[in-house]
N, C-alpha and C. Protein backbone atom coordinates (compact mmCIF):
# COMPACT_ATOMS: atom_id res chain seq x y z
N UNK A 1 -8.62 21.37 -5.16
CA UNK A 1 -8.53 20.17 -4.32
C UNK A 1 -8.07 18.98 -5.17
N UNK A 2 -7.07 18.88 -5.16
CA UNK A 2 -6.57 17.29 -5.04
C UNK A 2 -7.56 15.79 -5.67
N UNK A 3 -7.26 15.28 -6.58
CA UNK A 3 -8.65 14.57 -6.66
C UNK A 3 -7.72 12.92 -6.76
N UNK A 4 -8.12 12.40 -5.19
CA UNK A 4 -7.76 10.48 -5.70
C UNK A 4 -8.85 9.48 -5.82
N UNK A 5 -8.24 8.73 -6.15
CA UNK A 5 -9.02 7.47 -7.02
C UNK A 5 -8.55 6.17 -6.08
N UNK A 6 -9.49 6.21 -5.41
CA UNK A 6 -9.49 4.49 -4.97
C UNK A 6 -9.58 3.65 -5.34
N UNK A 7 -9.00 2.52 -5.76
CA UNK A 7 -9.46 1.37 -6.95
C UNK A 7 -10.17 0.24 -6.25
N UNK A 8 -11.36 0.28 -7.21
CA UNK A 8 -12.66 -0.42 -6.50
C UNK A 8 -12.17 -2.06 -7.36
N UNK A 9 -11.37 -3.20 -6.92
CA UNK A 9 -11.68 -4.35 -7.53
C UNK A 9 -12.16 -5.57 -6.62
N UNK A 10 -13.54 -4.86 -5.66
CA UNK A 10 -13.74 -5.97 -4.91
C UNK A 10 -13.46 -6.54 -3.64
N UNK A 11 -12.32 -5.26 -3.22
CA UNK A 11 -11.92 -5.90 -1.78
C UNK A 11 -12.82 -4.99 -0.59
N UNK A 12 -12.68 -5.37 0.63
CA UNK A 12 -13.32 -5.01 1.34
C UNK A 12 -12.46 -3.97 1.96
N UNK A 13 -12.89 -3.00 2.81
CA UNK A 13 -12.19 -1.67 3.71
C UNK A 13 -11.86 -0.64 2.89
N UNK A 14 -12.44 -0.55 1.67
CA UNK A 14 -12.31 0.82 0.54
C UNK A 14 -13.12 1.75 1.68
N UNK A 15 -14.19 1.73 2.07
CA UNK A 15 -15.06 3.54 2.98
C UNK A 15 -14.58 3.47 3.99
N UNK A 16 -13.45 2.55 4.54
CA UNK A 16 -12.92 4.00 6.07
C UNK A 16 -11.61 4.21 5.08
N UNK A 17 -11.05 3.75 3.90
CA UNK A 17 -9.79 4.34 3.34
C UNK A 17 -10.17 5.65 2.83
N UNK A 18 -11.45 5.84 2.01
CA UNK A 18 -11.83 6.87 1.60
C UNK A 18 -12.33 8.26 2.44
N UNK A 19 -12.96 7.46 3.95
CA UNK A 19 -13.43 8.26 4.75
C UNK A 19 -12.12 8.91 5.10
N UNK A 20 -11.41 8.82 5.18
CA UNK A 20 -9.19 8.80 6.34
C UNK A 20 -9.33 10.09 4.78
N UNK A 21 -9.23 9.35 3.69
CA UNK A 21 -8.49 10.62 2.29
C UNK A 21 -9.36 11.58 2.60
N UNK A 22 -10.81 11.67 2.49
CA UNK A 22 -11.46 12.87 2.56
C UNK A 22 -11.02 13.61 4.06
N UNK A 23 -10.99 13.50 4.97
CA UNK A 23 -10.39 13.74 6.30
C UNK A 23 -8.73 15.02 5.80
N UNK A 24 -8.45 14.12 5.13
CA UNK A 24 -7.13 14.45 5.14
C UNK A 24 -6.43 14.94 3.62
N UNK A 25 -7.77 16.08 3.08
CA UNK A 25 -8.36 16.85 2.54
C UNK A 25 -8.39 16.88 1.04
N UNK A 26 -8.74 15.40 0.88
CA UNK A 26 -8.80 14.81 -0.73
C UNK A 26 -10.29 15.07 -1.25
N UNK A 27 -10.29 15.08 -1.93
CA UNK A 27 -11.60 14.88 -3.32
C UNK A 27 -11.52 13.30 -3.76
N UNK A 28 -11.79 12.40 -3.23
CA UNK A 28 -12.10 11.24 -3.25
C UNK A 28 -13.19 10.16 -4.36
N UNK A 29 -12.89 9.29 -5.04
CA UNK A 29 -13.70 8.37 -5.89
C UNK A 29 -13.10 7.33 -5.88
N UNK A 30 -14.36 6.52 -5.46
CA UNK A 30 -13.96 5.09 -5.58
C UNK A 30 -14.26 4.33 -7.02
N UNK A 31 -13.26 3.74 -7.43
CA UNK A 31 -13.56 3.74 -8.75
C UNK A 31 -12.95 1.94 -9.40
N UNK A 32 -13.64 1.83 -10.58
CA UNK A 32 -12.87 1.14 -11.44
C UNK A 32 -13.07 0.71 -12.73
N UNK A 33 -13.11 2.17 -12.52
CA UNK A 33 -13.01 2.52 -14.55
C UNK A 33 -11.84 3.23 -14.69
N UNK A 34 -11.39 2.49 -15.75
CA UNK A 34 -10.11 2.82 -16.15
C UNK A 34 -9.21 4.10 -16.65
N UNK A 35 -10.64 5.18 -17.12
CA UNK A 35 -10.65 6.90 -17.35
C UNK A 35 -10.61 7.30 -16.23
N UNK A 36 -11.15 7.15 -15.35
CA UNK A 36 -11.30 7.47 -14.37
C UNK A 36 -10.16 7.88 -12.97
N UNK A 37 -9.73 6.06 -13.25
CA UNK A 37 -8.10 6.13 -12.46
C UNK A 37 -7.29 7.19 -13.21
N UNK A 38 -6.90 6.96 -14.77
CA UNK A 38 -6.00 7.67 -15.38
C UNK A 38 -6.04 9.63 -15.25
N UNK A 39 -7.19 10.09 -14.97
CA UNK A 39 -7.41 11.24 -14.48
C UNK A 39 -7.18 11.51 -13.27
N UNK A 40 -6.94 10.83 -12.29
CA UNK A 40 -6.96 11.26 -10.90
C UNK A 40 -4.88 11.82 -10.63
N UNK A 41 -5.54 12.53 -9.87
CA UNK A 41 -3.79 13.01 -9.37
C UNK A 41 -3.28 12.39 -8.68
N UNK A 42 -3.88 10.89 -7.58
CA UNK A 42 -3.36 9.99 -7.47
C UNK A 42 -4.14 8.59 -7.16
N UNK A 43 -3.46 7.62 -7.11
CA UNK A 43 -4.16 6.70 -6.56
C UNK A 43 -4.03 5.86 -5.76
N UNK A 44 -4.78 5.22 -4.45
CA UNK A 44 -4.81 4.40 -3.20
C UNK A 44 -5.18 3.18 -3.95
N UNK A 45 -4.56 1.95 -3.52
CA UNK A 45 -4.61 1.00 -3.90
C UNK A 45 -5.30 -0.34 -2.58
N UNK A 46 -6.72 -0.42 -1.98
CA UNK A 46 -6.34 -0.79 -0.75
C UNK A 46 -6.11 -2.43 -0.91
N UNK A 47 -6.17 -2.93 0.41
CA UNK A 47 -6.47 -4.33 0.51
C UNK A 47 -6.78 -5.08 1.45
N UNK A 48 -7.08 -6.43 0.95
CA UNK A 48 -8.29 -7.02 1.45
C UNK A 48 -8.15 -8.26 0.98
N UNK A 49 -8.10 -9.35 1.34
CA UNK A 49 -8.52 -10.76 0.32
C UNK A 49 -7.35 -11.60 -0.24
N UNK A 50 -7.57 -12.03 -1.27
CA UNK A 50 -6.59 -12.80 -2.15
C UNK A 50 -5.61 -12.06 -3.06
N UNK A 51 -4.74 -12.47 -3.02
CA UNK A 51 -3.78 -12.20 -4.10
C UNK A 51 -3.80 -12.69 -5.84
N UNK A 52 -4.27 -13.93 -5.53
CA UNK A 52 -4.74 -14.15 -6.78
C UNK A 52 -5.69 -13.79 -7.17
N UNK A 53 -6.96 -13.69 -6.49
CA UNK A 53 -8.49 -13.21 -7.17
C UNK A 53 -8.22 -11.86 -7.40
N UNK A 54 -6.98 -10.80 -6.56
CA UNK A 54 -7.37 -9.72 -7.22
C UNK A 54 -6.37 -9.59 -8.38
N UNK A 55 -5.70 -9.65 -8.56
CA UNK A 55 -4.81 -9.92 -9.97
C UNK A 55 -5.94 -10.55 -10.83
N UNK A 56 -6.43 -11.40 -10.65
CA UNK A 56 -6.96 -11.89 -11.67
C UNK A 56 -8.02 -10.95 -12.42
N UNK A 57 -8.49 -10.24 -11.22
CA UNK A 57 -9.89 -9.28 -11.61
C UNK A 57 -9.28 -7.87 -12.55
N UNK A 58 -7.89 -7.84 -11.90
CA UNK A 58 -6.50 -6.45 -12.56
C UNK A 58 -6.73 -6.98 -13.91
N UNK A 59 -6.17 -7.65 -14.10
CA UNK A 59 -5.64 -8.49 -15.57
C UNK A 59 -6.70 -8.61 -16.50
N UNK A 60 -7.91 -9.28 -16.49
CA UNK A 60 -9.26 -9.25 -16.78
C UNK A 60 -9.59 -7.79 -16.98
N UNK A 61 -9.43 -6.96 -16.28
CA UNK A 61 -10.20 -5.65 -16.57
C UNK A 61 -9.33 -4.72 -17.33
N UNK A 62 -7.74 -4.84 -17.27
CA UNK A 62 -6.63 -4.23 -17.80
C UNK A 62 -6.60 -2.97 -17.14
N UNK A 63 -7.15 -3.41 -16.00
CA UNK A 63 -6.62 -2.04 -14.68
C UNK A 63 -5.04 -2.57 -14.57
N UNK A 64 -4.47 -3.70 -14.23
CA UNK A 64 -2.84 -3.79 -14.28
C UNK A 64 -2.22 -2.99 -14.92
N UNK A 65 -2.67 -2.69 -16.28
CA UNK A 65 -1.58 -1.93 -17.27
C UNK A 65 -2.05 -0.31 -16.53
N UNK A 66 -3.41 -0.17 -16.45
CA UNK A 66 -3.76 0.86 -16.07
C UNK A 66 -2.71 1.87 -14.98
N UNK A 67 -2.39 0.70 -13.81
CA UNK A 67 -1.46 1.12 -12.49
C UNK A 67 0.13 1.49 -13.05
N UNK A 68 0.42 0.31 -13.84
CA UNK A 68 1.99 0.28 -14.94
C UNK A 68 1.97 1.27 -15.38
N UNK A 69 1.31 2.19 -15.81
CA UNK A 69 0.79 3.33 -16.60
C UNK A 69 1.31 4.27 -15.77
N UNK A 70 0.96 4.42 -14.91
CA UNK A 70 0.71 5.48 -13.49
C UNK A 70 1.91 5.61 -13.04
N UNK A 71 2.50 4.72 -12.64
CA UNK A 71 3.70 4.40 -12.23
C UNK A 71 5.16 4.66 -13.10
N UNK A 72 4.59 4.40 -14.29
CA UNK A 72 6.08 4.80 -15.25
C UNK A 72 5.97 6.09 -15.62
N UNK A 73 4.68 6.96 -15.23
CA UNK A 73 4.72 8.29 -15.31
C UNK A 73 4.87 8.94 -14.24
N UNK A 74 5.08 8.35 -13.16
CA UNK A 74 6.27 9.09 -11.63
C UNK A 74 4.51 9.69 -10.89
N UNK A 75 3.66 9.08 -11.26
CA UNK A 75 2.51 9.69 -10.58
C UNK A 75 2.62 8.95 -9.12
N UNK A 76 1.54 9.17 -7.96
CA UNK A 76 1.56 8.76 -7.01
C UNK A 76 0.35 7.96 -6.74
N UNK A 77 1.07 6.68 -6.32
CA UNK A 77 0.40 5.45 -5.93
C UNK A 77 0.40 4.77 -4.59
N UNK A 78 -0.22 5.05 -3.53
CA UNK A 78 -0.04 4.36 -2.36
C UNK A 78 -0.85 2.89 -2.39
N UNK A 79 -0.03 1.76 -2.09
CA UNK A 79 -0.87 0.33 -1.50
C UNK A 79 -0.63 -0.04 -0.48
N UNK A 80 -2.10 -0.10 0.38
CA UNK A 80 -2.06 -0.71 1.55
C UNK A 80 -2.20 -1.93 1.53
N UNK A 81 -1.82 -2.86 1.89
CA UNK A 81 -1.22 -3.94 2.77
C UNK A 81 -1.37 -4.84 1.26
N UNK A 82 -2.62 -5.81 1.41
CA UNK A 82 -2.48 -6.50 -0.34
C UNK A 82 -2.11 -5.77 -1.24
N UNK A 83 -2.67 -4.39 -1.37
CA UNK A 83 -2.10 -3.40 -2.35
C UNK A 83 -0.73 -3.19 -2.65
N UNK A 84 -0.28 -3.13 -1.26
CA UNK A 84 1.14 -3.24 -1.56
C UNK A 84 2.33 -4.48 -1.99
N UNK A 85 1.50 -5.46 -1.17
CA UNK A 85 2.37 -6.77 -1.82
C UNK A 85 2.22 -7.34 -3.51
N UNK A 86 1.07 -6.73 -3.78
CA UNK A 86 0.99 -6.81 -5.52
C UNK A 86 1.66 -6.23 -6.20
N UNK A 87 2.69 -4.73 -5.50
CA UNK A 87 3.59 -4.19 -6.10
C UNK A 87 4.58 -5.09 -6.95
N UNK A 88 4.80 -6.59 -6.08
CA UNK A 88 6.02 -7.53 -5.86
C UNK A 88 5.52 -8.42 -7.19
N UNK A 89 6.33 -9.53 -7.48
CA UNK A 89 6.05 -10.69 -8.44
C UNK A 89 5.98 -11.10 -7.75
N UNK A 90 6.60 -12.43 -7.53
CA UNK A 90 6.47 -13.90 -6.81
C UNK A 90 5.79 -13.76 -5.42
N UNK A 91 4.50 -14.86 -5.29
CA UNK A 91 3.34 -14.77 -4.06
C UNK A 91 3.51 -16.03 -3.94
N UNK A 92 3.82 -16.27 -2.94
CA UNK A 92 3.57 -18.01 -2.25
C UNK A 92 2.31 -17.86 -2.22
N UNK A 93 1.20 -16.36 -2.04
CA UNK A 93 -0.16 -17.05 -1.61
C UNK A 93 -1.22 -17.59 -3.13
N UNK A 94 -0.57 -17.56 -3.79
CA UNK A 94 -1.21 -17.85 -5.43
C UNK A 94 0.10 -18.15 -6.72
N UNK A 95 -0.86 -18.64 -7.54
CA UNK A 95 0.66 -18.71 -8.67
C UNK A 95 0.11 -17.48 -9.75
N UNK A 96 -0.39 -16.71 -9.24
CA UNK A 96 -0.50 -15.52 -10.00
C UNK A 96 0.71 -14.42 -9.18
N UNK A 97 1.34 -13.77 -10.70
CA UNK A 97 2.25 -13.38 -10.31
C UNK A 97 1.84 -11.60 -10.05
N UNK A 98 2.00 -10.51 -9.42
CA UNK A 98 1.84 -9.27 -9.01
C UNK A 98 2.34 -8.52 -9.47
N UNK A 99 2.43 -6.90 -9.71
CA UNK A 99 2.41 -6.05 -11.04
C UNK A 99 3.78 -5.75 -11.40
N UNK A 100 4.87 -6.40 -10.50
CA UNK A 100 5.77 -6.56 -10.35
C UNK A 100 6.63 -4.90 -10.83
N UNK A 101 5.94 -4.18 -9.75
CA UNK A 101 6.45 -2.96 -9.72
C UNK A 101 7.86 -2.66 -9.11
N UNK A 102 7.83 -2.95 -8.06
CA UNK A 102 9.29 -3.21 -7.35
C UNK A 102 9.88 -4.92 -7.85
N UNK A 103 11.07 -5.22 -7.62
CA UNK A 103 11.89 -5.98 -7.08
C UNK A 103 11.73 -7.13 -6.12
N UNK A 104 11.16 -8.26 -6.03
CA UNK A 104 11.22 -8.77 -4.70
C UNK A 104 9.78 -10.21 -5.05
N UNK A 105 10.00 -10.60 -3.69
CA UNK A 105 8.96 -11.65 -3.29
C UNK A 105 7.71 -11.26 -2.57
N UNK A 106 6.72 -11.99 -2.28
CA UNK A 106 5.92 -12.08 -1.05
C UNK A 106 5.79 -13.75 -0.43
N UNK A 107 6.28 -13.36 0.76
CA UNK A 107 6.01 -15.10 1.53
C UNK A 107 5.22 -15.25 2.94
N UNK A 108 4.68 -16.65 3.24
CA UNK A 108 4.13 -16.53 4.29
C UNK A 108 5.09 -16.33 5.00
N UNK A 109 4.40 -15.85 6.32
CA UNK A 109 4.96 -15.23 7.73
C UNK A 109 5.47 -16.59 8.67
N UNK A 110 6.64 -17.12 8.47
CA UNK A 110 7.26 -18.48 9.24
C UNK A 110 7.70 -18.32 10.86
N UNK A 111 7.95 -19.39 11.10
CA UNK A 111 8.83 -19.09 12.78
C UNK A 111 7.97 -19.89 13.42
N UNK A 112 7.77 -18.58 14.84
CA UNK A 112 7.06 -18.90 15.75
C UNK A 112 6.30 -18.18 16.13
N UNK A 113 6.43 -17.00 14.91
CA UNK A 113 5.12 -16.16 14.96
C UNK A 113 3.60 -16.46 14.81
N UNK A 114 2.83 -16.18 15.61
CA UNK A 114 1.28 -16.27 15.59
C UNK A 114 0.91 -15.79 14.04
N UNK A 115 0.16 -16.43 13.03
CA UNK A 115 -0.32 -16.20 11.99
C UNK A 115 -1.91 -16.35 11.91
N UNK A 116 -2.66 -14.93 11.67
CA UNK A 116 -2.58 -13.63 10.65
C UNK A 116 -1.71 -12.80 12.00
N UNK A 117 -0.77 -11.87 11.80
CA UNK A 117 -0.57 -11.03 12.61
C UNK A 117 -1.67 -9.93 13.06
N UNK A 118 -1.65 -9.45 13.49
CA UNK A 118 -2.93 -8.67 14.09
C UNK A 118 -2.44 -7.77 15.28
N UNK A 119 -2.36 -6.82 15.10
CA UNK A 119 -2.66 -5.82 16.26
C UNK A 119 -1.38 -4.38 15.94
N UNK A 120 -1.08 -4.12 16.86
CA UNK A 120 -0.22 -2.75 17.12
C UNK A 120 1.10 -3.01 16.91
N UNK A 121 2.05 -2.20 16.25
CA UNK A 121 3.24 -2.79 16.23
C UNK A 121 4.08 -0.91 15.96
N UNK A 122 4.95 -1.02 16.41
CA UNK A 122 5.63 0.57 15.95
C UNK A 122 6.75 -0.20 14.81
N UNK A 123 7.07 0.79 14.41
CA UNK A 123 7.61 1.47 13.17
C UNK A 123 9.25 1.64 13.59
N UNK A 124 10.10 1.21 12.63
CA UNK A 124 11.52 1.86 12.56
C UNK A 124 11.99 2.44 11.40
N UNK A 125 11.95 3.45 11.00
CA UNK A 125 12.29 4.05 10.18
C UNK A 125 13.42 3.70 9.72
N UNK A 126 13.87 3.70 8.32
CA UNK A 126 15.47 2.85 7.39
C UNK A 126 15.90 4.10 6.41
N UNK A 127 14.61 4.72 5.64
CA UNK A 127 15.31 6.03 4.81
C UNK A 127 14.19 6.72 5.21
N UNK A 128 14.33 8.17 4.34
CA UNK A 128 13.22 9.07 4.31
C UNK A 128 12.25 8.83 3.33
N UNK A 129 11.62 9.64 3.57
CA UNK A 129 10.52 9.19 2.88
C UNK A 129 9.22 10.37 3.25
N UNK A 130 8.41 11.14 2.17
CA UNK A 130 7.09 11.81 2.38
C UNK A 130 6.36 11.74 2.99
N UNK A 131 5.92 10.29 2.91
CA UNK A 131 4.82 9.65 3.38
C UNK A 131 4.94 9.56 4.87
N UNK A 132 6.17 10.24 5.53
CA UNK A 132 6.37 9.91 7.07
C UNK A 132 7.12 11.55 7.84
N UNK A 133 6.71 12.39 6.89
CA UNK A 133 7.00 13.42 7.18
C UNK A 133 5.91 13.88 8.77
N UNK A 134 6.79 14.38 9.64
CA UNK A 134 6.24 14.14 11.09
C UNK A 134 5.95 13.43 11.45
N UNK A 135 6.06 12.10 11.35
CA UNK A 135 5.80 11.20 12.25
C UNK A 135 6.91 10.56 12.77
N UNK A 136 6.86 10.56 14.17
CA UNK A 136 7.76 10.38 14.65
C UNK A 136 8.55 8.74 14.41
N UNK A 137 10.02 8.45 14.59
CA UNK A 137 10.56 6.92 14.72
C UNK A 137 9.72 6.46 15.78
N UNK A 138 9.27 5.22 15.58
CA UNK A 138 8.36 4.53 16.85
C UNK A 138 7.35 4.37 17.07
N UNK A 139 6.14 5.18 16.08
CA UNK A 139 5.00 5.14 16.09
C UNK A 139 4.28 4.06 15.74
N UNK A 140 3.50 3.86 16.25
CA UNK A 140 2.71 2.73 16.22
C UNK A 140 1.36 2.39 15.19
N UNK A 141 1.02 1.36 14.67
CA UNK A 141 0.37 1.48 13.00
C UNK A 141 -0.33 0.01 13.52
N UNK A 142 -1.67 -0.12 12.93
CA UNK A 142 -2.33 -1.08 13.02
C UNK A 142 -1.85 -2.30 11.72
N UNK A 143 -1.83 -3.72 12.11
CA UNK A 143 -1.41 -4.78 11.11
C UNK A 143 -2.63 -5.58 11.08
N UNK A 144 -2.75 -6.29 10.34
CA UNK A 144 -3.39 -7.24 9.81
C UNK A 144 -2.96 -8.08 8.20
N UNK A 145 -2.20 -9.37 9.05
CA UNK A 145 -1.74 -10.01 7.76
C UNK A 145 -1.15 -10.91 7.97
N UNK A 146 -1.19 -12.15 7.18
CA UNK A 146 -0.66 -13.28 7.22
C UNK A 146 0.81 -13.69 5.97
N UNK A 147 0.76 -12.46 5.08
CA UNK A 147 1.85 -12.84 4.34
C UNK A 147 2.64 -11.40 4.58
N UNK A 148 4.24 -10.99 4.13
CA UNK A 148 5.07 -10.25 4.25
C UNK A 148 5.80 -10.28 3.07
N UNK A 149 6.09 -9.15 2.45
CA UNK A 149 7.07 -8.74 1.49
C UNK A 149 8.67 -8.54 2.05
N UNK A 150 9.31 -9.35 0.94
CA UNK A 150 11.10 -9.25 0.81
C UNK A 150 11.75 -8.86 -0.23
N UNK A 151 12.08 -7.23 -0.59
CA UNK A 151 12.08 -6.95 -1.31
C UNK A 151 13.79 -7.03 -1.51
N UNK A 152 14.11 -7.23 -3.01
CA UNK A 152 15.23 -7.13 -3.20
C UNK A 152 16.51 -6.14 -3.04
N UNK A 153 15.64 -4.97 -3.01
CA UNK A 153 16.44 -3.92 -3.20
C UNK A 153 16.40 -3.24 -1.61
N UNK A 154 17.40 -3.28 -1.03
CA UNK A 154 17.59 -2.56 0.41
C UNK A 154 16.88 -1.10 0.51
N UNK A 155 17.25 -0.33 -0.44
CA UNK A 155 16.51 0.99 -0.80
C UNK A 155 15.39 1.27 -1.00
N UNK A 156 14.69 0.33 -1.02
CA UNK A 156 12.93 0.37 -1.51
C UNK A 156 12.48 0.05 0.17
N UNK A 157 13.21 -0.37 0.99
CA UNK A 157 12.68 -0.49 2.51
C UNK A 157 12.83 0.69 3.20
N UNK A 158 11.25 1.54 3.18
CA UNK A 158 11.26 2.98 3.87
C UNK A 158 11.15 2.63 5.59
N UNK A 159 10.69 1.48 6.31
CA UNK A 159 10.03 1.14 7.58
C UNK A 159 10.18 -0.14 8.22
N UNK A 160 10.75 -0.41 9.06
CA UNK A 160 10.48 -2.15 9.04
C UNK A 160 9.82 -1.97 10.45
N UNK A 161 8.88 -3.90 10.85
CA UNK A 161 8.66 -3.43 12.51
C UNK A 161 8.98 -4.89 12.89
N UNK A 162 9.35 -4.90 13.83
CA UNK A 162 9.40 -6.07 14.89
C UNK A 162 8.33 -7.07 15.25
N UNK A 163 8.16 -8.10 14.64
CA UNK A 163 7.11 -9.10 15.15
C UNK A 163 7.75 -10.66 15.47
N UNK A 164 8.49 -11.02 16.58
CA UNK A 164 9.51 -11.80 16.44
C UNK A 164 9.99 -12.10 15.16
N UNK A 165 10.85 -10.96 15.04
CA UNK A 165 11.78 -10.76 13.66
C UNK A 165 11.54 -9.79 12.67
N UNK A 166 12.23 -9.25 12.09
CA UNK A 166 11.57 -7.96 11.26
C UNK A 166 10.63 -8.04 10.03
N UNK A 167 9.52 -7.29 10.16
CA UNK A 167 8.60 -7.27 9.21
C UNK A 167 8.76 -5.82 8.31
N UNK A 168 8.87 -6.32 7.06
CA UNK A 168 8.74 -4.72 5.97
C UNK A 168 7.74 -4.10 6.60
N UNK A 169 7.38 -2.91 6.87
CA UNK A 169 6.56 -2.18 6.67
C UNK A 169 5.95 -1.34 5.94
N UNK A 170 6.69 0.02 5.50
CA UNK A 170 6.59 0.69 4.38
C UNK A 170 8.06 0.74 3.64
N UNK A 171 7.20 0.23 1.83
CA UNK A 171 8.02 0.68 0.55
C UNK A 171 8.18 1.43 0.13
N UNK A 172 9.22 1.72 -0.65
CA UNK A 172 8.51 2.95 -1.95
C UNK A 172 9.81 3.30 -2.66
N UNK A 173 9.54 4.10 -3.56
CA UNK A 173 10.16 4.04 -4.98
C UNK A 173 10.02 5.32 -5.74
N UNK A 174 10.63 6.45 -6.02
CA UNK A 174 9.81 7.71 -6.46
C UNK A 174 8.35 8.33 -5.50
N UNK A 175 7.72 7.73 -6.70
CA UNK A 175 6.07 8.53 -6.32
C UNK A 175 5.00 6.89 -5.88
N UNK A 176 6.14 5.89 -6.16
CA UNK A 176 5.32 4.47 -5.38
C UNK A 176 5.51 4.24 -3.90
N UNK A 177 4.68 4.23 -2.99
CA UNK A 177 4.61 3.74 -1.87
C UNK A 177 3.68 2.78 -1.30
N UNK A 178 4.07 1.84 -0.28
CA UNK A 178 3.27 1.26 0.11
C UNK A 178 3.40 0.64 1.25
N UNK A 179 2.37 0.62 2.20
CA UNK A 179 2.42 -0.03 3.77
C UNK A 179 2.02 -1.26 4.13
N UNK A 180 2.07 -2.13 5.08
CA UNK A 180 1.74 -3.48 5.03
C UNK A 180 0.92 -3.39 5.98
N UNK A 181 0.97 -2.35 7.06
CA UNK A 181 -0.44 -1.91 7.87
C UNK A 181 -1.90 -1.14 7.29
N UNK A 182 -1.90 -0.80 8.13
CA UNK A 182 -3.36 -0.33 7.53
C UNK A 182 -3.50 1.46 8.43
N UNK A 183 -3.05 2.28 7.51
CA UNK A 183 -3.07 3.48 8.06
C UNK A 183 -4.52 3.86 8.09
N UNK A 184 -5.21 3.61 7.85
CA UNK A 184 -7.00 4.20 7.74
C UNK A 184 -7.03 3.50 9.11
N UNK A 185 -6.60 2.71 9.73
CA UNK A 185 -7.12 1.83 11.40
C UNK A 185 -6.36 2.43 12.20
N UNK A 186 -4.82 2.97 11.86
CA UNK A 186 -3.75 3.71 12.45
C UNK A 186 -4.22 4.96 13.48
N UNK A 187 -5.36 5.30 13.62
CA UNK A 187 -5.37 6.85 14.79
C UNK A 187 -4.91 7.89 13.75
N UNK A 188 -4.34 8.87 14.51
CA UNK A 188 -3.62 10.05 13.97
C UNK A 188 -2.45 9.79 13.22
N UNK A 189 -1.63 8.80 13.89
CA UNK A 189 -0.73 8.36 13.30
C UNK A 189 -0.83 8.23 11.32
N UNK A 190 -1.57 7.59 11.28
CA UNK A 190 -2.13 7.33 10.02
C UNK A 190 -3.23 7.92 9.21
N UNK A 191 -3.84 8.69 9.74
CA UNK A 191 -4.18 10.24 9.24
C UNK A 191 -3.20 10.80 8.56
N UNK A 192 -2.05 11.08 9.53
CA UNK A 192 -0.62 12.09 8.96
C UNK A 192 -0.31 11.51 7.37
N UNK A 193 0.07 9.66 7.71
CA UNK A 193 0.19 9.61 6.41
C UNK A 193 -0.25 9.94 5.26
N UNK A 194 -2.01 9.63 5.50
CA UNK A 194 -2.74 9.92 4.17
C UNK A 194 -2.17 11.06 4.23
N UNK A 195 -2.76 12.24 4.93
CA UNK A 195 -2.29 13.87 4.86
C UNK A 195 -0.77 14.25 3.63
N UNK A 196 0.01 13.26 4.29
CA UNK A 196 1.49 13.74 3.57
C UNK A 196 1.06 12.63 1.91
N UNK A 197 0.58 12.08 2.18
CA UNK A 197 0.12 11.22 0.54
C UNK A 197 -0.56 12.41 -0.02
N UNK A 198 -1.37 12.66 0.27
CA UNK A 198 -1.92 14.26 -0.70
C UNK A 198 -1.03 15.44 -0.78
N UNK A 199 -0.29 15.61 0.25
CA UNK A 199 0.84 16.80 -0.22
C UNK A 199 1.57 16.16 -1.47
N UNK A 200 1.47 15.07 -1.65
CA UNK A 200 2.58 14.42 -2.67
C UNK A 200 2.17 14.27 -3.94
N UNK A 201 1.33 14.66 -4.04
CA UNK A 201 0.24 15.04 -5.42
C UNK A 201 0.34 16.57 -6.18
N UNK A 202 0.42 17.22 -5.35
CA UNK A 202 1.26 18.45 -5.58
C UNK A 202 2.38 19.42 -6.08
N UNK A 203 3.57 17.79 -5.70
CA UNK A 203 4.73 18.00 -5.66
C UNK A 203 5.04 18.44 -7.60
């Protein structure tokens, strides 16, 4: 069995992410010790909170290099929603900058959109991608969020969705991925994902 590592730095909604991995037939630890991550066959990154407080708590603990680590060795890393925008550097929501794994920005959500976004939104698929193996174009994924990633590179955009105007949805990069919803709130829909995130541990 498969063994991932949830990284425990404080945010809130780590036990239904962990409850969704074990479901979807992981060996699960929530963790944040730094042996710990580096042993696991992969790791969920969730989120919750600030952008700056959790960088700051990364950096402080030298879990940052820990993830850099992970990542330049083609291992597999999923971040949900903050998780994933820390992939990015530049955060309008702090002047702390993010692990700057991908390419790109994070900015608040402008217009005339209602801010935090919140609720149901489907999915348009842009490339392929693992992490969306069976699931159909169109499916629908729970949001919660007031900031959005713009990533530089056209190719790193696996998903976008419609919220008067297009919102990234899911990234990714090799064995990096990451969603701006929240697949653990997603139904089945987001089951599948975790599911195909553990086939990808394998690979």
């Amino acid at each position: 069995m498969k063994r991932v590592a949830v990284l425990d730095y404080g945010a809130g909604n780590v036990y239904s992410v962990c409850r969704a991995l074990e479901k979807a037939g992981a060996s699960v630890v929530l963790t944040g010790d730094a042996e710990v991550l580096r042993a696991a066959d992969g790791i969920v990154f969730p989120g919750q909170g600030s952008a700056a407080s959790a960088m700051e708590g990364l950096n402080a603990s030298g879990l940052s290099d820990v993830l850099r680590e992970h990542v330049r060795a083609d291992r597999p890393l999923l971040g949900v929603c903050l998780g994933m925008q820390i992939f990015f550097g530049a955060n309008e929501e702090g002047p702390s900058r993010g692990l700057e794994l991908l390419p790109g920005e994070v900015v608040l959500m402008r217009g005339e959109r209602r801010v935090p976004h919140m609720g149901w939104n489907n999915l348009r698929v842009c490339n392929g991608s693992q992490l969306l193996r069976g699931i159909p174009d169109g499916s629908y994924a729970y949001w919660a969020h007031s900031y959005q990633v713009v990533p530089s590179e056209q190719s790193d955009i696996i998903a976008t969705s419609d919220y008067e105007g297009e919102v990234v949805a899911i990234v990714g990069r090799g064995n990096l991925v990451g969603t701006q919803f929240h697949p653990e709130k997603s139904g089945e829909v987001g089951l599948r994902m975790y599911e195909n995130f553990v086939e990808m541990l394998g690979r």
